[in-house]
N, C-alpha and C. Protein backbone atom coordinates (compact mmCIF):
# COMPACT_ATOMS: atom_id res chain seq x y z
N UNK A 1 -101.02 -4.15 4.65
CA UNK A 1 -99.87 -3.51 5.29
C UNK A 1 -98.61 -3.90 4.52
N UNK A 2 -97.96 -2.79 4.24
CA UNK A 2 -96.80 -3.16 3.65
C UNK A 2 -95.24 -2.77 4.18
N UNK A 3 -94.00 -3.34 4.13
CA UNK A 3 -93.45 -3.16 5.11
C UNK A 3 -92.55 -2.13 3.74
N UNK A 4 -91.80 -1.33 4.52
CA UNK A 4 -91.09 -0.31 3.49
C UNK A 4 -89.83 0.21 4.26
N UNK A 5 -88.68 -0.35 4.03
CA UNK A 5 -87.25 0.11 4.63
C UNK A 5 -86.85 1.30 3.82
N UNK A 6 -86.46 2.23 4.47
CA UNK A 6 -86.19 3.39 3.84
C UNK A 6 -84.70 3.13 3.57
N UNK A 7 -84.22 4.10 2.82
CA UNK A 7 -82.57 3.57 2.17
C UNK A 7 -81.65 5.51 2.05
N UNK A 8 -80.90 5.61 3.28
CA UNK A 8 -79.82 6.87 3.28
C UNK A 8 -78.94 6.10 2.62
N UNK A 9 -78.20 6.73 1.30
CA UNK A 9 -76.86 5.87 1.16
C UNK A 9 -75.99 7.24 0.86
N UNK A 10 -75.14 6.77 1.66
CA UNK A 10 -73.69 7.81 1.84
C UNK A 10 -72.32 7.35 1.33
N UNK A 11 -71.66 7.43 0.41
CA UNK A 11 -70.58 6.59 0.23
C UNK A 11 -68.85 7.25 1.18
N UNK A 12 -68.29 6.08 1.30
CA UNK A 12 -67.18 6.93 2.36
C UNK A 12 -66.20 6.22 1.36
N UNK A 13 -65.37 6.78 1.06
CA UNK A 13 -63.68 6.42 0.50
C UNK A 13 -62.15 6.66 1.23
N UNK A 14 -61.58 6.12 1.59
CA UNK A 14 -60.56 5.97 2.23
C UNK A 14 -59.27 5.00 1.68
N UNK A 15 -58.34 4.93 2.49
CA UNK A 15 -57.12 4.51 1.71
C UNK A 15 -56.92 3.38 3.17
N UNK A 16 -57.38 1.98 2.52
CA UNK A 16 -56.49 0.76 2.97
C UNK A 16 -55.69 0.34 2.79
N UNK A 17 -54.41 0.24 3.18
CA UNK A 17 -53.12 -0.58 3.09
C UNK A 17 -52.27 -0.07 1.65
N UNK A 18 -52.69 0.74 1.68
CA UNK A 18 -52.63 2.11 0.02
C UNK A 18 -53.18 1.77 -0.80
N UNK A 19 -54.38 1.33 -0.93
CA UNK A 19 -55.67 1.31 -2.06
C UNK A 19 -56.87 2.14 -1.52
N UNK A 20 -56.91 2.70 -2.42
CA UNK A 20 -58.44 3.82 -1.93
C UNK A 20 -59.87 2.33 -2.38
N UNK A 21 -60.69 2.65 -1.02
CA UNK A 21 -61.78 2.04 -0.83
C UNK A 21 -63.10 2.89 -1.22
N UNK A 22 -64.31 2.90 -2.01
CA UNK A 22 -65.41 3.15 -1.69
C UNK A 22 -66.23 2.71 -1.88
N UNK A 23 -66.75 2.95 -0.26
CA UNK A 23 -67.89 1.72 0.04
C UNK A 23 -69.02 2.62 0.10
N UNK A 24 -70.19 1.86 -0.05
CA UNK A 24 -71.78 2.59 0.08
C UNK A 24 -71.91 1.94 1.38
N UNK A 25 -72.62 2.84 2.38
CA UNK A 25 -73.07 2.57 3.95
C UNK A 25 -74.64 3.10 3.10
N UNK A 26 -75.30 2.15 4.17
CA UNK A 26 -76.90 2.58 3.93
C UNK A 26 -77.18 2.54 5.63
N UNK A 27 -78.35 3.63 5.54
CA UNK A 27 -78.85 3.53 6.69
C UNK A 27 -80.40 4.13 6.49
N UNK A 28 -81.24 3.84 7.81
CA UNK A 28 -82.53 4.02 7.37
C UNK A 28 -82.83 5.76 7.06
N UNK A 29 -82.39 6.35 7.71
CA UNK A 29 -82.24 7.85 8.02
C UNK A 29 -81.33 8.45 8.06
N UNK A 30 -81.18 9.71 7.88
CA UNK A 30 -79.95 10.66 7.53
C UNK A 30 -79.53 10.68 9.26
N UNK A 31 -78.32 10.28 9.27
CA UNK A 31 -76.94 9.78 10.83
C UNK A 31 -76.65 11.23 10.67
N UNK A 32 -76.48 11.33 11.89
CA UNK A 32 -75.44 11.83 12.79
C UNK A 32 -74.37 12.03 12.41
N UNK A 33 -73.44 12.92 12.59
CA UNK A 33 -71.76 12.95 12.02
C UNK A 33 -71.16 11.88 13.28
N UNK A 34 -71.83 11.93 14.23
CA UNK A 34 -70.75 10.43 14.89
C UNK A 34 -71.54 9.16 14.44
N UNK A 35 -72.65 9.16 13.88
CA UNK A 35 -73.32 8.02 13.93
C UNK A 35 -72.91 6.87 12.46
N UNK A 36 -72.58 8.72 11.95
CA UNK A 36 -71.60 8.03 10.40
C UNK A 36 -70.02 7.82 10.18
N UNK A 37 -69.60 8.23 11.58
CA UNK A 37 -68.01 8.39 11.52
C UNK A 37 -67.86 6.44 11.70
N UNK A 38 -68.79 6.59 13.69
CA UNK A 38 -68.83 4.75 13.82
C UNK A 38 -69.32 3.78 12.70
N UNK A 39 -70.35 4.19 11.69
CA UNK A 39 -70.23 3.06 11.19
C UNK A 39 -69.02 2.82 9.12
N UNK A 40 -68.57 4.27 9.72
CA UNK A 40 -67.31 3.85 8.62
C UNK A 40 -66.42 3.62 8.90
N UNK A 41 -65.86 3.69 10.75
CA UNK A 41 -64.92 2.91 10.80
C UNK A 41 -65.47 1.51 11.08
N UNK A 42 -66.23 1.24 11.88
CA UNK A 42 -66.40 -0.49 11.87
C UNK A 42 -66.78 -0.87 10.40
N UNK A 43 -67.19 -0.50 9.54
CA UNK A 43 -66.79 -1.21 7.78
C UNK A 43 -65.91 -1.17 7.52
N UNK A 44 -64.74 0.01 7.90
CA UNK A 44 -63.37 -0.56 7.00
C UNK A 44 -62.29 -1.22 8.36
N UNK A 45 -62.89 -0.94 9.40
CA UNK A 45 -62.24 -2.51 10.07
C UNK A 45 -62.38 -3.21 9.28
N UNK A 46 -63.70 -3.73 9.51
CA UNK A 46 -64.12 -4.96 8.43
C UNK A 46 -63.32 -5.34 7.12
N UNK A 47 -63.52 -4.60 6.67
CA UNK A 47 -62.62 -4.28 5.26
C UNK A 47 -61.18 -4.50 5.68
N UNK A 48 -60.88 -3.84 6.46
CA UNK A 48 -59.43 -4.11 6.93
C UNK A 48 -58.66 -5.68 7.13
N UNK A 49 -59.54 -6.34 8.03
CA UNK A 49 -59.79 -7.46 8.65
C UNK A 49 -59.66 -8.55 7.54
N UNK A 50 -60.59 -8.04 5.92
CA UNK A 50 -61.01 -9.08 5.28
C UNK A 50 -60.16 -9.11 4.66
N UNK A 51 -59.16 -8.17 3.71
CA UNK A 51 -57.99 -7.67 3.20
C UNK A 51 -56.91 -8.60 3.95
N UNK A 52 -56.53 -8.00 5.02
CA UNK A 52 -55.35 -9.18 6.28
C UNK A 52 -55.45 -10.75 5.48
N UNK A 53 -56.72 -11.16 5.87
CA UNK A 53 -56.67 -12.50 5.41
C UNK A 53 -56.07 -12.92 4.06
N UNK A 54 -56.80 -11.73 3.15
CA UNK A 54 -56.70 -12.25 1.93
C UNK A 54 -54.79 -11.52 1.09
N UNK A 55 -54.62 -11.98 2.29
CA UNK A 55 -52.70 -11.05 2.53
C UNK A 55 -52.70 -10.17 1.74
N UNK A 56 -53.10 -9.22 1.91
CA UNK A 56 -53.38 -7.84 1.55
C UNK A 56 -52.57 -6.62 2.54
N UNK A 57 -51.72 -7.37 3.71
CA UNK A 57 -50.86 -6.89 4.35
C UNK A 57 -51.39 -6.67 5.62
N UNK A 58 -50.77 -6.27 6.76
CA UNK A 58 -51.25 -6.41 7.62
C UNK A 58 -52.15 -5.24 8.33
N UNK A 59 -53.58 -5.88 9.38
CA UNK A 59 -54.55 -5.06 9.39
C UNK A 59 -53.97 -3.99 10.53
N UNK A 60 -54.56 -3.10 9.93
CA UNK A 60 -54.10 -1.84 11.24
C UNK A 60 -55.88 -1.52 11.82
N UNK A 61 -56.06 -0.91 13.43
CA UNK A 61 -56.94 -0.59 13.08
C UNK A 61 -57.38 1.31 12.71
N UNK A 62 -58.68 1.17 11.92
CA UNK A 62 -58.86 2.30 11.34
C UNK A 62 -59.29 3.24 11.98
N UNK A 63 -59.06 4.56 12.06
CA UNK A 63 -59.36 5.99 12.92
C UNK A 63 -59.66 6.45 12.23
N UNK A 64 -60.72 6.69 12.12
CA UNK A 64 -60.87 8.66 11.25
C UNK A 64 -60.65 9.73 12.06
N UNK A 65 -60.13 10.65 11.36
CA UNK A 65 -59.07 11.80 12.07
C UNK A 65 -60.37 12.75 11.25
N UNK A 66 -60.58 12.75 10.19
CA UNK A 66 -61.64 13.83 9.90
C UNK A 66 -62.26 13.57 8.71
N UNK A 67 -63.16 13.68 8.28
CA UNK A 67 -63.96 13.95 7.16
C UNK A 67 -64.33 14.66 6.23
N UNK A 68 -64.17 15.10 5.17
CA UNK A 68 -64.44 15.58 4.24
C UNK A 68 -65.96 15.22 3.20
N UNK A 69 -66.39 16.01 2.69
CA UNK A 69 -67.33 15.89 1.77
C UNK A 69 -68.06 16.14 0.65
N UNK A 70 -68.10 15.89 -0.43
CA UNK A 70 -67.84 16.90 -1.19
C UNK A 70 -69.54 17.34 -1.71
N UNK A 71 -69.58 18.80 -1.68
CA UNK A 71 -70.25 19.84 -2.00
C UNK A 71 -70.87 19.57 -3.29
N UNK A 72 -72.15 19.41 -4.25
CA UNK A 72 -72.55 19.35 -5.18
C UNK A 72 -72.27 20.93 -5.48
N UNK A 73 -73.39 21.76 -4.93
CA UNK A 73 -73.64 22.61 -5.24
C UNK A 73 -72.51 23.75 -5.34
N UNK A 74 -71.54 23.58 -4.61
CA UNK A 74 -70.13 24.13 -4.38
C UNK A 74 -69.13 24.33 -5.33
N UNK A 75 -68.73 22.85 -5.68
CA UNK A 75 -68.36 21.80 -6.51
C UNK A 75 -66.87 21.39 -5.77
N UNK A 76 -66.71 21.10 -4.60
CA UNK A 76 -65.45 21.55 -3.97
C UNK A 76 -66.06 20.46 -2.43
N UNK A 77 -64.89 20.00 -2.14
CA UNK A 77 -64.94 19.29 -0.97
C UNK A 77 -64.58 20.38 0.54
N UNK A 78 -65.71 20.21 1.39
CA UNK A 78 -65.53 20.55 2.43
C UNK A 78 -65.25 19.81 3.93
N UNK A 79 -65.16 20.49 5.01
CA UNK A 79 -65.10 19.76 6.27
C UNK A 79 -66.48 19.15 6.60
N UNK A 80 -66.50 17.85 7.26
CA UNK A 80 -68.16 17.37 7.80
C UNK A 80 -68.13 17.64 8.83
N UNK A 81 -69.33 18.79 9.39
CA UNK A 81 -69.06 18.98 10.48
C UNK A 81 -70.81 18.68 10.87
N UNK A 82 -71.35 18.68 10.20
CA UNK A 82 -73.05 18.34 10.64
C UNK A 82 -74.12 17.80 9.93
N UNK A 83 -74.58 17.02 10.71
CA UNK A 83 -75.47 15.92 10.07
C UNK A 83 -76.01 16.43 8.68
N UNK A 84 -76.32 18.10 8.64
CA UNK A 84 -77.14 18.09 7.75
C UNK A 84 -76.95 18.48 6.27
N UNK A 85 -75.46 18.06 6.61
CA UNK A 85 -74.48 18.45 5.44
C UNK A 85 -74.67 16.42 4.63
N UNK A 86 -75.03 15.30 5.28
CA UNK A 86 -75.04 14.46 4.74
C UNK A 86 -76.64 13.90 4.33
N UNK A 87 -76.81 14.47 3.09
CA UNK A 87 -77.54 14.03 1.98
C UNK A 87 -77.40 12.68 1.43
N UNK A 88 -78.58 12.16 1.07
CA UNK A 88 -78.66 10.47 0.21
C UNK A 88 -78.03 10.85 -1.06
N UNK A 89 -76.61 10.01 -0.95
CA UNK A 89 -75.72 9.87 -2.28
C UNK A 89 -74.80 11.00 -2.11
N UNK A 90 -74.51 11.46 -0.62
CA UNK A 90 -73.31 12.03 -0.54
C UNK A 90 -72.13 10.86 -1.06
N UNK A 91 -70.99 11.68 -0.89
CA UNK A 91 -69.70 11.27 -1.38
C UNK A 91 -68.69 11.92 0.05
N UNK A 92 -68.12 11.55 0.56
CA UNK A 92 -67.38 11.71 1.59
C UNK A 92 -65.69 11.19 1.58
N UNK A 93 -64.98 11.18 1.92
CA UNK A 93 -63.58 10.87 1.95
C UNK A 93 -63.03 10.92 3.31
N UNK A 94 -62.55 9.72 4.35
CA UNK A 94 -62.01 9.72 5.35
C UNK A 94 -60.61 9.75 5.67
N UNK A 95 -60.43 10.53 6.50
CA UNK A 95 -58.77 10.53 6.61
C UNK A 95 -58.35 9.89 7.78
N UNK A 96 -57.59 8.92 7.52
CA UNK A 96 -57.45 8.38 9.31
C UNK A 96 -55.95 9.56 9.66
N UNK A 97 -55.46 9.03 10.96
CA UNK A 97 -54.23 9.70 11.50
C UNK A 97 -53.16 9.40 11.03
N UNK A 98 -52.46 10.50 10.94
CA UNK A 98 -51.24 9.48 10.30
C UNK A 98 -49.91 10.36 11.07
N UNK A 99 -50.18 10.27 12.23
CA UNK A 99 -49.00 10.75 13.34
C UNK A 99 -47.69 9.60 13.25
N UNK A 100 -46.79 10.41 13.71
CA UNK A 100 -45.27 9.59 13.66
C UNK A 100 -44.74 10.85 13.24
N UNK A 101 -43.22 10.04 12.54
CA UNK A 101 -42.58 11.15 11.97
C UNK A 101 -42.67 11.25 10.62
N UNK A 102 -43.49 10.26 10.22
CA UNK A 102 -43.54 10.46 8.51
C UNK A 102 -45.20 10.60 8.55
N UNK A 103 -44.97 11.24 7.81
CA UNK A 103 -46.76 11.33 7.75
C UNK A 103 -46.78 11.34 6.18
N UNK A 104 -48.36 10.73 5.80
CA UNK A 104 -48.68 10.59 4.56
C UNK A 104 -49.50 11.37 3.94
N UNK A 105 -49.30 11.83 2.73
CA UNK A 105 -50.35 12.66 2.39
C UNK A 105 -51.46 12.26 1.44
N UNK A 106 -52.71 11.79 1.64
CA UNK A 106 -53.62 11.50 1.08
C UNK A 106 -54.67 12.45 0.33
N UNK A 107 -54.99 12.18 -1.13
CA UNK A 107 -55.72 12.73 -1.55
C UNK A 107 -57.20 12.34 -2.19
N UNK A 108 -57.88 13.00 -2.60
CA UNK A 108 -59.37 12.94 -2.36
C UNK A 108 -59.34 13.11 -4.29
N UNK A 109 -58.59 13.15 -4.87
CA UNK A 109 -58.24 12.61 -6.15
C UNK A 109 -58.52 11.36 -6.68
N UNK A 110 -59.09 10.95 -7.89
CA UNK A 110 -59.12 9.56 -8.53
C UNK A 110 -59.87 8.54 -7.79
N UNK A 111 -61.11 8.43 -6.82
CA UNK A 111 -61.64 7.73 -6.02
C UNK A 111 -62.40 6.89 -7.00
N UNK A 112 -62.28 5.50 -6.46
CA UNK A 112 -63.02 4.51 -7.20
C UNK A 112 -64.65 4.69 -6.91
N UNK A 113 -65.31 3.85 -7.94
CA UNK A 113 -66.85 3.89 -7.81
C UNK A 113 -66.87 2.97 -6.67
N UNK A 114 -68.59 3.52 -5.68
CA UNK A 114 -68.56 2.96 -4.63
C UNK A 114 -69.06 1.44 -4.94
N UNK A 115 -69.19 0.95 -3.78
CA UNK A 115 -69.48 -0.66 -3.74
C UNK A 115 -69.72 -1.20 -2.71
N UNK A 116 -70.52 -1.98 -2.40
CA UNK A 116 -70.99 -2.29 -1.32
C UNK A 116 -69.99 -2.77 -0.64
N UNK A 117 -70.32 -3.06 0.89
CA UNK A 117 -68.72 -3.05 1.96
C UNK A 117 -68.74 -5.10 1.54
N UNK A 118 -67.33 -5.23 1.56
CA UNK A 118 -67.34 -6.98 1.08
C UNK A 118 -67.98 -7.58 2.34
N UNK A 119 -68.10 -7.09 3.29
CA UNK A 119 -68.24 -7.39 4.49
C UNK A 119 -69.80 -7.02 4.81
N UNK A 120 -70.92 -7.96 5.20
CA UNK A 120 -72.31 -6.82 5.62
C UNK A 120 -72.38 -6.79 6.84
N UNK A 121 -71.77 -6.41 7.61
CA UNK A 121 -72.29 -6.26 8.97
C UNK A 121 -73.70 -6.37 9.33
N UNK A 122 -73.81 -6.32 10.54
CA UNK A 122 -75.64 -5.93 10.45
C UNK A 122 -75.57 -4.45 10.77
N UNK A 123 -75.87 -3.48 9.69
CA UNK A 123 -76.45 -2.51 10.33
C UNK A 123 -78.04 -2.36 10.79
N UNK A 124 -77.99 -1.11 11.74
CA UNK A 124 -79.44 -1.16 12.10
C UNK A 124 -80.42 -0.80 11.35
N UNK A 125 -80.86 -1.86 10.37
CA UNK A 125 -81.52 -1.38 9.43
C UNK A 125 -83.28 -1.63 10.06
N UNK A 126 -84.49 -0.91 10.53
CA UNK A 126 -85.56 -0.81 10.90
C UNK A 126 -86.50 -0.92 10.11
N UNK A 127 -87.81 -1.82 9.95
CA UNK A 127 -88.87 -1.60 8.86
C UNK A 127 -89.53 -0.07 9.04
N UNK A 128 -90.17 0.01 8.08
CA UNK A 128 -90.87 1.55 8.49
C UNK A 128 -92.33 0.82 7.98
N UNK A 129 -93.74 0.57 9.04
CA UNK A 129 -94.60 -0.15 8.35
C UNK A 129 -95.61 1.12 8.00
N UNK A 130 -95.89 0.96 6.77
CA UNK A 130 -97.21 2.50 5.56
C UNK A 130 -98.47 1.58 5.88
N UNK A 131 -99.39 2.04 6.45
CA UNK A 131 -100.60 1.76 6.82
C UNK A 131 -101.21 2.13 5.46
N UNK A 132 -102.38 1.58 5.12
CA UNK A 132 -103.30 1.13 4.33
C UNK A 132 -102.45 0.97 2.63
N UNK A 133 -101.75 0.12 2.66
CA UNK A 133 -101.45 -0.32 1.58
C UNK A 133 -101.08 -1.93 1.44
C-alpha cells in the first residue's frame, strides 16, 4: 500500500503593503471558488501578519473583492467565477477593496514568480491510499 497525496497548485498574486505577492496554494483537489478565495485570504493574512513583524508596515486585514484569472487558451485575464475555470498551475490575481475616497488602482502587470506562502499553515491536505502497490 502506498500512500499518494495528490497536489492542485493554483498560484494567487496580490499586492501587500504595495509589493505584489505570489504565492503557490496547493490543495488535494481542484476548490471551489469560495474554497480558494478562503484559503488566499487566510495565506496572505498570514503573509500580512509575517510582513507587520518584520516592519514591513502595518498589517491590514486582507479581503478579496474579486478575482481574476488568467486564460491560457485566451491569452487574456478573466473574471473567476467557477470552480472549473481553476486548473493545476492556474495563475490568478486578487484584488482586495479599496473603498474610501482614494482608491487604488492595481494591476495584474509585472507579477513576481510564485513561491511558496513564508507561512505553512496547515492546509487540508488528505492521503489518497492506491491499493495494490
Amino acid at each position: 500500500m502506498v500512500l499518494h497525496v495528490p497536489r492542485h497548485q493554483l498560484n494567487v498574486c496580490a499586492e501587500l503593503n504595495g509589493k505584489k505577492v505570489n504565492i503557490e496554494l496547493m490543495f488535494t483537489a481542484r476548490p471551489s471558488v469560495r474554497e480558494f478565495i478562503d484559503a488566499a485570504e487566510a495565506f496572505m493574512n498570514s503573509e500580512l501578519a509575517i510582513r507587520s513583524d518584520l516592519r514591513e508596515g502595518p498589517a491590514h486585514h486582507f479581503k478579496v473583492h474579486r478575482i481574476s484569472i488568467f486564460d491560457k487558451g485566451l491569452a487574456m485575464w478573466l473574471d473567476l467565477t467557477t470552480g472549473s475555470q481553476l486548473e493545476s498551475f492556474s495563475q490568478t490575481y486578487a484584488f482586495q477593496w479599496q473603498g474610501g475616497p482614494f482608491l487604488r488602482c492595481e494591476s495584474v502587470q509585472d507579477l513576481p514568480c510564485p513561491m511558496p506562502p513564508t507561512y505553512h499553515a496547515a492546509m487540508p491536505v488528505r492521503p489518497v491510499v492506491v491499493e495494490g502497490r
